[in-house]
C-alpha atoms as a PDB file:
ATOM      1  CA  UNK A   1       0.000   0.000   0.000  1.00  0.00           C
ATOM      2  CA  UNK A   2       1.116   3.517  -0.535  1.00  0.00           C
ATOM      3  CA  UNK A   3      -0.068   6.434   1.094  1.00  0.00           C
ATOM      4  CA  UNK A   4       1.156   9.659  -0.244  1.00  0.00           C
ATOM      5  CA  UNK A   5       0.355  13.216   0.312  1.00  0.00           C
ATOM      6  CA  UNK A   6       0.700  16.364  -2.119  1.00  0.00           C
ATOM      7  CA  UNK A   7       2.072  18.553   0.879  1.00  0.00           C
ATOM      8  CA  UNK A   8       4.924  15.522   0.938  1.00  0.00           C
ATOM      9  CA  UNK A   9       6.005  15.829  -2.905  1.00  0.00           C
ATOM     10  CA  UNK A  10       6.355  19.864  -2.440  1.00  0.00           C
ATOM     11  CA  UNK A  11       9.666  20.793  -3.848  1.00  0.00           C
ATOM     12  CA  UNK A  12      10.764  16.753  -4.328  1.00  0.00           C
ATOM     13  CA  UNK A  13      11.730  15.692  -8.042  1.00  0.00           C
ATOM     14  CA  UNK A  14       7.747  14.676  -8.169  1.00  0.00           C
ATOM     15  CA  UNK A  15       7.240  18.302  -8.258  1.00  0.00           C
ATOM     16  CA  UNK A  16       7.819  20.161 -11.754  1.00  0.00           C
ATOM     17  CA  UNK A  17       7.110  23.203 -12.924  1.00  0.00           C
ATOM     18  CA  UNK A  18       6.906  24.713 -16.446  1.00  0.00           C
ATOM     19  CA  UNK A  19       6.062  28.139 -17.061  1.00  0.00           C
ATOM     20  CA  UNK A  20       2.115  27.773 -17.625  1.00  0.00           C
ATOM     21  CA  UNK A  21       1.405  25.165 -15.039  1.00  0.00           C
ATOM     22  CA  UNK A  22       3.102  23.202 -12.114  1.00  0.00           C
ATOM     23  CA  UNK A  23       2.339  19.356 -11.790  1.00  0.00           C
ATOM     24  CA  UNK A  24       2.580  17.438  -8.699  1.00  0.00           C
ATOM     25  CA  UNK A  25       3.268  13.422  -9.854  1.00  0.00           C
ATOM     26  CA  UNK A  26       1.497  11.070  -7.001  1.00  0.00           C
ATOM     27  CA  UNK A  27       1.632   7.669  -8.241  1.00  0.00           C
ATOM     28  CA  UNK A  28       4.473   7.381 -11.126  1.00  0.00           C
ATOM     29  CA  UNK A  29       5.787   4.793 -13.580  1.00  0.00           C
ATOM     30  CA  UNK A  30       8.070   3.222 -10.640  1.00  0.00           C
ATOM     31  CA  UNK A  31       5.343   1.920  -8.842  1.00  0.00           C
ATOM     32  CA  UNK A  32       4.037  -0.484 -11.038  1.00  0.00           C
ATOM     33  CA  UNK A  33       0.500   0.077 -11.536  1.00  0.00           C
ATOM     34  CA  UNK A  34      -0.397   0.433 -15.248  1.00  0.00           C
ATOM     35  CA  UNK A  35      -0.852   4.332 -14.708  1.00  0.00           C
ATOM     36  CA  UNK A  36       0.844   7.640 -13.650  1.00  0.00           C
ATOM     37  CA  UNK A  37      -1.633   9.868 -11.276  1.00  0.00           C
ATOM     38  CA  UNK A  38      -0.989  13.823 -10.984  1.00  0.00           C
ATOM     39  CA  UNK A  39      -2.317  17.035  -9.642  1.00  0.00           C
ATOM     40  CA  UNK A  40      -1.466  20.020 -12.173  1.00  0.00           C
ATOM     41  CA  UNK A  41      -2.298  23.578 -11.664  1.00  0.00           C
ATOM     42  CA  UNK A  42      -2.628  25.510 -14.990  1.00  0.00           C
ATOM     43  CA  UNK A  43      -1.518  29.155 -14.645  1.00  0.00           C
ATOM     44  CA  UNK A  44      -4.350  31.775 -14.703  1.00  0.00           C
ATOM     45  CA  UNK A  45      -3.986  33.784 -18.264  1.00  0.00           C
ATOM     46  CA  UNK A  46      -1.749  31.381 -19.898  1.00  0.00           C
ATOM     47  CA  UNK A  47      -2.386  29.345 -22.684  1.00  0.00           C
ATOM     48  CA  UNK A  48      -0.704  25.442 -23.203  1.00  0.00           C
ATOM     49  CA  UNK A  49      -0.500  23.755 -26.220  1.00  0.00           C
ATOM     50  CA  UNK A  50      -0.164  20.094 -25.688  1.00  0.00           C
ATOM     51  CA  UNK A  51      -0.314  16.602 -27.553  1.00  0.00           C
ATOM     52  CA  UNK A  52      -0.211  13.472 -25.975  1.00  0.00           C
ATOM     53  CA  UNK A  53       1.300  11.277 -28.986  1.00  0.00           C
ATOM     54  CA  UNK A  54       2.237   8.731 -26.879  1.00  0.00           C
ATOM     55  CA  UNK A  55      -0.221   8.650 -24.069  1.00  0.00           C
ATOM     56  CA  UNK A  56      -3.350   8.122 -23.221  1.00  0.00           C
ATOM     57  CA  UNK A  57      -4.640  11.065 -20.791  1.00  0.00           C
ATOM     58  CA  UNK A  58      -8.047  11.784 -18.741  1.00  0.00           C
ATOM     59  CA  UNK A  59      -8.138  15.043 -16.754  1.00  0.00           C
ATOM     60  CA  UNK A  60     -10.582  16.374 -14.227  1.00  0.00           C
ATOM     61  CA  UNK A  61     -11.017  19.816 -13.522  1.00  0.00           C
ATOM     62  CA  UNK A  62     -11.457  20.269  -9.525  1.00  0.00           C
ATOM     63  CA  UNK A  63     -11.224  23.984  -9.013  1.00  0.00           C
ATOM     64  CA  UNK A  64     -11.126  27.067 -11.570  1.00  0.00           C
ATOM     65  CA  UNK A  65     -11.998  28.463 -15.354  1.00  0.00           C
ATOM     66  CA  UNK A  66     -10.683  27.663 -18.493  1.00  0.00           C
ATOM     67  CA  UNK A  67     -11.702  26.616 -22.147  1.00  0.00           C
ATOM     68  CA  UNK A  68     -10.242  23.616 -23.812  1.00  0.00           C
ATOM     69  CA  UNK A  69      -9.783  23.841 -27.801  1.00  0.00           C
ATOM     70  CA  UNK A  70      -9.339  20.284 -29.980  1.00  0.00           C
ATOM     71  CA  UNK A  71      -6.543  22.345 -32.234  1.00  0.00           C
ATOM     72  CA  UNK A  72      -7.745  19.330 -34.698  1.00  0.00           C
ATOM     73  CA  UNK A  73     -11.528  20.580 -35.090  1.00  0.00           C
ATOM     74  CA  UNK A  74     -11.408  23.535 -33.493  1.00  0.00           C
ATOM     75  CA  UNK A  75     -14.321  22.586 -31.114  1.00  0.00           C
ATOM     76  CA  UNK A  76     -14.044  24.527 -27.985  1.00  0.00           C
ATOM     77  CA  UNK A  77     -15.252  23.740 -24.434  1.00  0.00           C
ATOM     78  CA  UNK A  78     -15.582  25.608 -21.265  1.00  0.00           C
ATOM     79  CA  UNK A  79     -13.436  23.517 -18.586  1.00  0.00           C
ATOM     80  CA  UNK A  80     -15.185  24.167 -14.820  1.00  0.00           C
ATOM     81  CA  UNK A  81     -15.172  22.099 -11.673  1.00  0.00           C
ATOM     82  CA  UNK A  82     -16.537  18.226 -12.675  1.00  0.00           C
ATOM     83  CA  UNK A  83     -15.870  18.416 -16.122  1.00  0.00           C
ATOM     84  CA  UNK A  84     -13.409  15.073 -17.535  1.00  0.00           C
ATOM     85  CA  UNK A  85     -12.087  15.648 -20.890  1.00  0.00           C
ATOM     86  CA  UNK A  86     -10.197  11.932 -22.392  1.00  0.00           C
ATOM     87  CA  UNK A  87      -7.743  12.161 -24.743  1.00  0.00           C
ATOM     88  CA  UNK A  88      -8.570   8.948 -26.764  1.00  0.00           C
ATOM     89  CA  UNK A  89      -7.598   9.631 -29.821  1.00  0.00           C
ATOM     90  CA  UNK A  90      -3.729  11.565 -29.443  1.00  0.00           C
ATOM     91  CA  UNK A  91      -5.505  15.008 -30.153  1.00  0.00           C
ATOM     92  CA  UNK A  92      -3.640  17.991 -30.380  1.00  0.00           C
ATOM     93  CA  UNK A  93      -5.412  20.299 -28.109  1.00  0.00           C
ATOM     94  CA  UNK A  94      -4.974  23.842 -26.516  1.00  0.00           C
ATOM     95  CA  UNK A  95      -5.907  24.741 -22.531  1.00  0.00           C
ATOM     96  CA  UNK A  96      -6.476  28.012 -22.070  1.00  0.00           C
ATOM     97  CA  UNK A  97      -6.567  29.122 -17.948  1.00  0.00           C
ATOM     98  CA  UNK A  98      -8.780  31.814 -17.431  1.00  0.00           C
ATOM     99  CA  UNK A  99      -8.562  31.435 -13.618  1.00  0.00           C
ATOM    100  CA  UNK A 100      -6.101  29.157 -12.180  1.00  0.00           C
ATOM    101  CA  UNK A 101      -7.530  25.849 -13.168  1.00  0.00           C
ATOM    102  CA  UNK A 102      -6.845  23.220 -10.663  1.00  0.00           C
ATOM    103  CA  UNK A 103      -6.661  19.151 -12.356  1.00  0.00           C
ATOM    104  CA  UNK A 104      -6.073  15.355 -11.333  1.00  0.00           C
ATOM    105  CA  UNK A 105      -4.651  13.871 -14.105  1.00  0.00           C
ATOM    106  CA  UNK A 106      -4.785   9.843 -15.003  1.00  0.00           C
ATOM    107  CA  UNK A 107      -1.659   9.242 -17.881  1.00  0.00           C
ATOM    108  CA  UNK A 108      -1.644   5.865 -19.347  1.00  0.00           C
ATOM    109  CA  UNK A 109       1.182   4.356 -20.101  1.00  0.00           C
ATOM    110  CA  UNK A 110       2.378   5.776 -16.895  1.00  0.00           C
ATOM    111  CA  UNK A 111       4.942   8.899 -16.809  1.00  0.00           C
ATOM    112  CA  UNK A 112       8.235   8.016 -15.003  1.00  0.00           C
ATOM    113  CA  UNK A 113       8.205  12.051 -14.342  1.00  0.00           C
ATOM    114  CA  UNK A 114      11.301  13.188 -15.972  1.00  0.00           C
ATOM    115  CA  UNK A 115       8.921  13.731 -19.097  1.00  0.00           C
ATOM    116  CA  UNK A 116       9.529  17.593 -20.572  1.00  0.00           C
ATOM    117  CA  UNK A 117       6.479  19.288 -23.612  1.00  0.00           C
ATOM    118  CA  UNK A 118       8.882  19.210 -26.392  1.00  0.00           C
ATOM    119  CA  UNK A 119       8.465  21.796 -28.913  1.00  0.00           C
ATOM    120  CA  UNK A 120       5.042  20.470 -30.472  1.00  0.00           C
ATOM    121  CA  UNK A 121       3.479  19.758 -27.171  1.00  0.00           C
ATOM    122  CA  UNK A 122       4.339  16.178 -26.690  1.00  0.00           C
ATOM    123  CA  UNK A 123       5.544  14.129 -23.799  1.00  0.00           C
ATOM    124  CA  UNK A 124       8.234  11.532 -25.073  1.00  0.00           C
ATOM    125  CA  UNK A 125       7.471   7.875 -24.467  1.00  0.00           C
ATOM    126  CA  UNK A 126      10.137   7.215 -21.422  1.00  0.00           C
ATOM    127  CA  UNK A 127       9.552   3.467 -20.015  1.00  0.00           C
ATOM    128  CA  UNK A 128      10.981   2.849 -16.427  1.00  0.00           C
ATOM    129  CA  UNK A 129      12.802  -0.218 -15.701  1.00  0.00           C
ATOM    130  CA  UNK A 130      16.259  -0.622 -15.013  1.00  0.00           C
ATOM    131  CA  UNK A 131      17.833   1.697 -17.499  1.00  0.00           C
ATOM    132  CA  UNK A 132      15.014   3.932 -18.133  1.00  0.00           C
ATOM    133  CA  UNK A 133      14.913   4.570 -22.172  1.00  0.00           C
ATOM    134  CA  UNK A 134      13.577   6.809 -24.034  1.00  0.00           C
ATOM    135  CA  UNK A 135      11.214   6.167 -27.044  1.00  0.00           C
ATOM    136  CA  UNK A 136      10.638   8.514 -29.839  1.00  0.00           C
ATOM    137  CA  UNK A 137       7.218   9.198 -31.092  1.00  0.00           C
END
């Protein structure tokens, strides 16, 4: 069993920041469950352009404002407190935070935590074992 709390990963290498949002990475690759688990705050008045190419993500908004855009279709729609957007299909998609906007965050395959947006928005496919590797997408 594991019992972690978010005050405990404060400032610990399960804490990253980037400049629109700050993600707090609860259950990662390492522990073996088939999923990565995070709490990520997107930054009121910024805008993040992400694409999941090699994941799998579901998010749940939990506090705050913001409007999610599928850059693919240009559908927008207004992200509030109990809305779950899935990423099913890899889309390229845009978050803007109108107020801070406040997430838990299901990955699958699991991040190991070291992942980094590249340029295009993407997380690289990093498995964890004993010589963690990196795939590219």
């Amino acid at each position: 069993m594991i019992v972690r709390s978010l005050d405990e990963i404060t400032g610990t290498e399960r804490d990253v920041e980037a400049p629109t949002w700050r993600s707090k990475r609860l259950v990662l690759a390492k522990e073996k469950v088939g999923f990565s688990l995070h709490e990520t705050v997107l930054y009121a008045g910024t805008t993040t352009r992400m694409w999941y190419a090699n994941h799998v993500e579901a998010v749940l908004c939990v506090e705050g404002k913001g409007e999610l855009t599928n850059s693919e279709t240009g559908e927008k729609h207004a992200i509030s407190p109990g809305t779950m957007y899935l990423l099913d299909g890899h889309e390229h998609h845009v978050l803007h935070a109108i107020t801070d906007v406040r997430t838990i965050c299901v990955f699958n395959p699991p991040c190991t935590g070291r992942e980094v947006h590249d340029e295009n928005g993407v997380y690289p496919l990093i498995v964890e074992d004993d010589t963690a590797q990196e795939v590219s997408a």
